[in-house]
Protein backbone atom coordinates (compact mmCIF):
# COMPACT_ATOMS: atom_id res chain seq x y z
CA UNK A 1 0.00 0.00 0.00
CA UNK A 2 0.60 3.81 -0.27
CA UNK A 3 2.33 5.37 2.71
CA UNK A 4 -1.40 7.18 3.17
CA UNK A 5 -3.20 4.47 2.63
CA UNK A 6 -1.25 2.76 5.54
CA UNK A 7 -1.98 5.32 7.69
CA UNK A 8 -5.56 5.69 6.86
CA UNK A 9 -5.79 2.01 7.69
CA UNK A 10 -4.25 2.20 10.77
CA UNK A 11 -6.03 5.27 11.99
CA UNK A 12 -9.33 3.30 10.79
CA UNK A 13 -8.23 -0.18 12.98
CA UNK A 14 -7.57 2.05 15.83
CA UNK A 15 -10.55 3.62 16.40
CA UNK A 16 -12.52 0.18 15.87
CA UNK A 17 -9.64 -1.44 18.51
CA UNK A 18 -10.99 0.92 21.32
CA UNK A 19 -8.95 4.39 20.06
CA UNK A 20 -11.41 7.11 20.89
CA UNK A 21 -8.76 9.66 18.76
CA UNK A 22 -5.95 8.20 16.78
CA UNK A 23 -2.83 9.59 15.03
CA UNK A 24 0.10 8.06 12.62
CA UNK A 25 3.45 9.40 11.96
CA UNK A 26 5.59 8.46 8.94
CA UNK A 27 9.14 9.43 8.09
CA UNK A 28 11.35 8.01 5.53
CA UNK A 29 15.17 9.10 5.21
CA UNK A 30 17.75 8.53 2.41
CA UNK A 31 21.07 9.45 3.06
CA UNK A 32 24.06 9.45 0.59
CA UNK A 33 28.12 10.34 2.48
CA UNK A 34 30.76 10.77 -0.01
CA UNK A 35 34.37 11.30 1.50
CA UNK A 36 37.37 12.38 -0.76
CA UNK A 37 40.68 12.61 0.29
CA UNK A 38 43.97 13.63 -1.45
CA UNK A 39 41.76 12.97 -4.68
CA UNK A 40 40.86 9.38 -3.28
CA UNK A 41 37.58 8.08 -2.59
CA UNK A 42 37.70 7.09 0.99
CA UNK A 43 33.95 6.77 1.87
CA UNK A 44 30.81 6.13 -0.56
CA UNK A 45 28.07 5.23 1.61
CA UNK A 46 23.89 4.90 1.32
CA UNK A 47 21.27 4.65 3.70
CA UNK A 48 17.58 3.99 3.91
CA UNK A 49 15.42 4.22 7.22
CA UNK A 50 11.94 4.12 7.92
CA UNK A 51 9.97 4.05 10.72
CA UNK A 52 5.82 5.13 12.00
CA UNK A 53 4.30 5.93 15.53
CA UNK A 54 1.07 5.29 16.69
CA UNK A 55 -0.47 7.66 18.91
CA UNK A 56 -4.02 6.79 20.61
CA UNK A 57 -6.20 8.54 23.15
CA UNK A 58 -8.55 6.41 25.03
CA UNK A 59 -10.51 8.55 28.64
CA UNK A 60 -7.58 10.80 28.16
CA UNK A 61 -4.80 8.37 28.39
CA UNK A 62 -2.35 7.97 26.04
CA UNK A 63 -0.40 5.24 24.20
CA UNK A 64 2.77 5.32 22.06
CA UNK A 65 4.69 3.03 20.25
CA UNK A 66 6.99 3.06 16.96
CA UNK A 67 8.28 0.37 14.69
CA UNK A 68 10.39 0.10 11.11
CA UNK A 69 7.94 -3.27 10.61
CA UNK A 70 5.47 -2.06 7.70
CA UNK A 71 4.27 -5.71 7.11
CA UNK A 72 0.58 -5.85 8.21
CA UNK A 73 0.91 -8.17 10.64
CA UNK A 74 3.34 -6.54 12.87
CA UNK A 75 1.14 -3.15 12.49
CA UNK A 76 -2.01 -5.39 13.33
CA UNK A 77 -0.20 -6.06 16.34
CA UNK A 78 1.12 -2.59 16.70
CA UNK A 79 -2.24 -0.88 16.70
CA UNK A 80 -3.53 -3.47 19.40
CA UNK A 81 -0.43 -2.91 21.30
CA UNK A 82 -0.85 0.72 21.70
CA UNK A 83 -4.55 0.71 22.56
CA UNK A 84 -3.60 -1.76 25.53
CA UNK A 85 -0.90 0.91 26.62
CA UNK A 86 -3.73 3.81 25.64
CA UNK A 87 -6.27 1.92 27.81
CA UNK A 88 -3.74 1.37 30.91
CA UNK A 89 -1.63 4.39 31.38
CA UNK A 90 -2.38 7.45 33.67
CA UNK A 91 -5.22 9.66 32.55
CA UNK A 92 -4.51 13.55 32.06
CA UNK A 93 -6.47 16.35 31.01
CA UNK A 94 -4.68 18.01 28.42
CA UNK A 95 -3.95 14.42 26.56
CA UNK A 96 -5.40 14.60 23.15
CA UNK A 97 -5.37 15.96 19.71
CA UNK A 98 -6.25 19.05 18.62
CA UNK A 99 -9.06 20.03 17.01
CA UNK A 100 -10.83 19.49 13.50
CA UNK A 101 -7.53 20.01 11.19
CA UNK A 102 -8.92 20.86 7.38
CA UNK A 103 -6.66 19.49 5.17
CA UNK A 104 -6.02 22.12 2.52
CA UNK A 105 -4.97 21.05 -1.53
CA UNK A 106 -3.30 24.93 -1.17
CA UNK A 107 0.64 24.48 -0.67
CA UNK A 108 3.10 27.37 -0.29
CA UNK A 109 6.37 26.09 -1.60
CA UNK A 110 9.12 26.66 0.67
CA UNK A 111 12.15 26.00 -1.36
CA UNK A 112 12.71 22.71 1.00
CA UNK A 113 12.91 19.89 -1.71
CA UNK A 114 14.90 19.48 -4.61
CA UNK A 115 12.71 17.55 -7.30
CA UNK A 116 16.22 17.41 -9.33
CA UNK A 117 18.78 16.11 -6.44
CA UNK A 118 17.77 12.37 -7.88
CA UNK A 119 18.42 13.17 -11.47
CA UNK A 120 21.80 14.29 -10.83
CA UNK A 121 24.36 11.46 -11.15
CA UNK A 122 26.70 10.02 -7.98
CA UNK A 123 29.80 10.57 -10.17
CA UNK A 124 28.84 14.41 -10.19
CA UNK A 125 28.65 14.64 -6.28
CA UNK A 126 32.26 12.68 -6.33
CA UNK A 127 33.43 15.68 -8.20
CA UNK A 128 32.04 17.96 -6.06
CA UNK A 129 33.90 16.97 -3.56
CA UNK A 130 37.40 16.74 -5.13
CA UNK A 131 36.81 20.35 -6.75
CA UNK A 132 36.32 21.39 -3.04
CA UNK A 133 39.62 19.94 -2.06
CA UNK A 134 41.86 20.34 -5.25
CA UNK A 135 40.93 23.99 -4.96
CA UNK A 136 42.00 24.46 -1.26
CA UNK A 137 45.90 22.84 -1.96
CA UNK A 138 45.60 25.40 -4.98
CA UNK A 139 45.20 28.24 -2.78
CA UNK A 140 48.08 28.10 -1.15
CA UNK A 141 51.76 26.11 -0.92
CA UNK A 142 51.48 25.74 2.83
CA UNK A 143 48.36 23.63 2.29
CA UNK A 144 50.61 20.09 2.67
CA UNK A 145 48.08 17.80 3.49
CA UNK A 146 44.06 17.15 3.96
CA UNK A 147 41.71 15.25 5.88
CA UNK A 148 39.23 14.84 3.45
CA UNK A 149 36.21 17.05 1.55
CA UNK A 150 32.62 15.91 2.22
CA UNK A 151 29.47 15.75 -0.12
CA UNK A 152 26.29 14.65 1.79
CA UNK A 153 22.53 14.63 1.00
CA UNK A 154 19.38 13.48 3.01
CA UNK A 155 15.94 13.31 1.22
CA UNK A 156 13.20 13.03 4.26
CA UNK A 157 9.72 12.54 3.35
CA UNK A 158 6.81 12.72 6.35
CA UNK A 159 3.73 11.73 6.61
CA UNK A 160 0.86 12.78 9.50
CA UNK A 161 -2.98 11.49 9.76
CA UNK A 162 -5.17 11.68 12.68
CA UNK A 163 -8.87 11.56 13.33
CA UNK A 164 -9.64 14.68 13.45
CA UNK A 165 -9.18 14.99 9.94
CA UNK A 166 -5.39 15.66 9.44
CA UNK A 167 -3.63 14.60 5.86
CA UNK A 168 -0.55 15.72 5.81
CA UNK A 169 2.73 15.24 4.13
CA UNK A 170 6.02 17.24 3.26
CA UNK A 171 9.10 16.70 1.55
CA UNK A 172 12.39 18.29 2.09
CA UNK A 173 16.02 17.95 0.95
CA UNK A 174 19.19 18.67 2.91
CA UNK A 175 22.93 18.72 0.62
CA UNK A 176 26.06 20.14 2.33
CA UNK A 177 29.51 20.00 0.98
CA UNK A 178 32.78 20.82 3.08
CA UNK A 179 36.78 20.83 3.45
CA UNK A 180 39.28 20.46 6.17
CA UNK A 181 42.97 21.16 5.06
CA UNK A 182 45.70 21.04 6.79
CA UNK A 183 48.73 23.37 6.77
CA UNK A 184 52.05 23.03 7.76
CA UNK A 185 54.91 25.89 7.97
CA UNK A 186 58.04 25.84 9.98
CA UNK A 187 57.58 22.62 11.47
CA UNK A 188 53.76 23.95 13.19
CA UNK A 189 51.09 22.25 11.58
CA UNK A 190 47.09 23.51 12.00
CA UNK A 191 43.86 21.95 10.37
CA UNK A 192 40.31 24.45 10.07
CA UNK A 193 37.08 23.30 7.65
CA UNK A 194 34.89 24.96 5.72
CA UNK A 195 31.14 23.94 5.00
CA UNK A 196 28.33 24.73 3.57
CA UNK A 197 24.39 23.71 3.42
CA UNK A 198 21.08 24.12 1.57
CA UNK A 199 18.09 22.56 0.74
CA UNK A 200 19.04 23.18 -3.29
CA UNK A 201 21.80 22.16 -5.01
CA UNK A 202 21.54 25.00 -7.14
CA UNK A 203 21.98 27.57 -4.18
CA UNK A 204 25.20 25.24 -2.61
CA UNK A 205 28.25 27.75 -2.55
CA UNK A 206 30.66 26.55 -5.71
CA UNK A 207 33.32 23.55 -4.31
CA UNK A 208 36.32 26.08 -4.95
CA UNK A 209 34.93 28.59 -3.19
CA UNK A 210 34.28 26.12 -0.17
CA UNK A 211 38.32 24.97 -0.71
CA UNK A 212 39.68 28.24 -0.75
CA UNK A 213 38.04 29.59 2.33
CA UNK A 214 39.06 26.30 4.39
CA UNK A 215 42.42 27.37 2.98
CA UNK A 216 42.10 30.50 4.51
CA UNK A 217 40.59 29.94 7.74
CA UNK A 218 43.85 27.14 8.11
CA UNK A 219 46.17 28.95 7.10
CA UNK A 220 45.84 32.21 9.37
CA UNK A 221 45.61 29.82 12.48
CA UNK A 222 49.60 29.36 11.21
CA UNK A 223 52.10 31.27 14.07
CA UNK A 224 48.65 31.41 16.54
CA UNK A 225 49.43 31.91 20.15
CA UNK A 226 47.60 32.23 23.63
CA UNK A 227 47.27 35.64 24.99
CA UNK A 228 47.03 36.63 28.61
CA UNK A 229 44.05 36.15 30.56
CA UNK A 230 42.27 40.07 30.22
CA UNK A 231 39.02 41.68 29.35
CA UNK A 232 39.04 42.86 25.84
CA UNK A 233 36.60 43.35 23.29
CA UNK A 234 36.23 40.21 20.88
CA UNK A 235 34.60 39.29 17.39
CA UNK A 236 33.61 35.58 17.30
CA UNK A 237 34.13 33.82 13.97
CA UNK A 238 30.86 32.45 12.50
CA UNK A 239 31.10 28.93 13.49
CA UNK A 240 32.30 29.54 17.16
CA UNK A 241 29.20 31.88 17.59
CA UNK A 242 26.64 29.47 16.28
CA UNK A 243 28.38 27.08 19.13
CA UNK A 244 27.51 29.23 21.47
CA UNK A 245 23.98 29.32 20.75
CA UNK A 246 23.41 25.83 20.48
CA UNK A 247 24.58 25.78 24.21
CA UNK A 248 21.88 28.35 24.96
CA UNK A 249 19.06 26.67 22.86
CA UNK A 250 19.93 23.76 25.30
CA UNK A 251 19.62 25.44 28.17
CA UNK A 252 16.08 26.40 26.95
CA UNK A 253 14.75 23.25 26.30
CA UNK A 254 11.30 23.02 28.13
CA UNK A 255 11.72 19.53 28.65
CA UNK A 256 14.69 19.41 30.13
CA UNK A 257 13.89 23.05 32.26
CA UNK A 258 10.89 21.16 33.75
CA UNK A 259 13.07 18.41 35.01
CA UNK A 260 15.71 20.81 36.35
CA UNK A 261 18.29 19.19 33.98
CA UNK A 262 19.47 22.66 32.71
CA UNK A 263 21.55 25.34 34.09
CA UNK A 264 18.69 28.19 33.26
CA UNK A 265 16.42 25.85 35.18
């Protein structure tokens, strides 16, 4: 069957199991990891995954589960599994799904999927890859060695229904491409990276580009040396800023602020 139809079928069991509101989540990844170095393929890997949740409501109790089993049986089983846990867990007010959703033929197109990434051939992404990393030893002599250039892409298609009328999909691509030269002067060697990501492959900075700024960001790290401890003004560097805000966006989580598990608790 069709991923919806799947879901439709499953939200249809549910409700006859005992369900009184039922949802189904579906995601499917494909990955491709391409790994160059010194002009030698080191790494050409794929992946597949797949997996679906089942979410049921029964007196405002809820059940969960999740499996990568699409046979029927093993949903069958799924669906009575998680009206068993619906039916026997702890009851609380706020469990259940939100109202009527209309499903609406209107999309808005994001610029999240690349229709084309498919068409365009593994040999091409290889060469991606070595462009990135011929071009950063071009940039400069002290550029002696390299751990590698990286090409990567993830296609992720999701699927939602529920019983409150929810039909929902998306599709979305993710392609980044990056370079991590190492340079070497006087005996003092120093390795940096450069990256980039997008959703198109069209909108992907140029490999040489991606080279000669890893080149860059290496080679200025050449004759580096610890200062004094002090209070100065400072300018973080792109990458070391975004750091800095994952750290915060941690310390945010709701989750983990509700179980005192984060230093902003």
């Amino acid at each position: 069957m069709e991923y919806k139809e799947i879901l439709a079928e499953i939200i249809k069991k549910s409700l006859k199991a005992g369900a009184e509101q039922a949802e189904a989540y579906l995601e499917e990844n494909k990955e491709l990891l391409i790994r160059v170095r010194k002009g030698e393929i080191e790494i050409l890997k794929e992946a597949q995954a797949r997996g679906l949740g089942i979410r049921l409501f029964a007196k405002k109790k809820l059940g969960f589960t999740y499996t990568s089993d699409f046979s029927l049986n093993a949903l069958d089983e799924l669906v009575k599994k998680t009206v068993f846990l619906a039916k026997n867990s702890s009851a609380d007010d706020f469990n259940g799904l939100p109202e009527k959703i209309e499903s609406s033929p209107e999309t808005t197109d994001l610029r999240i999927y690349d229709s084309q990434l498919k068409n365009f051939p593994t040999q091409m992404k290889i060469d991606l890859a070595k462009r990135a990393e011929d071009a950063a030893f071009a940039a400069d002599k002290k550029i002696t060695n390299s751990d590698g250039a990286e090409y990567r892409d993830h296609e992720t298609r999701v699927y939602l229904a529920n019983s409150s009328g929810a039909d929902l999909s998306f599709q979305r691509t993710y392609i980044s491409l990056s370079c991590s030269p190492v340079a070497e002067k006087d005996g003092e060697k120093r390795s940096n990276y450069f990256w980039d990501a997008k959703s198109l492959l069209e909108e992907l900075e140029p490999p040489e580009k991606i080279g000669r700024t890893a080149t860059e960001r290496t080679v200025r790290m050449l004759g580096s040396k610890k200062i004094d401890t002090q209070k100065v003004p400072i300018i973080f560097d792109p990458f070391t800023s975004s750091g800095f805000l994952a750290g915060l966006s941690y310390g945010v989580n709701g989750d983990l602020a509700s179980k005192n598990s984060t230093f902003l608790a």
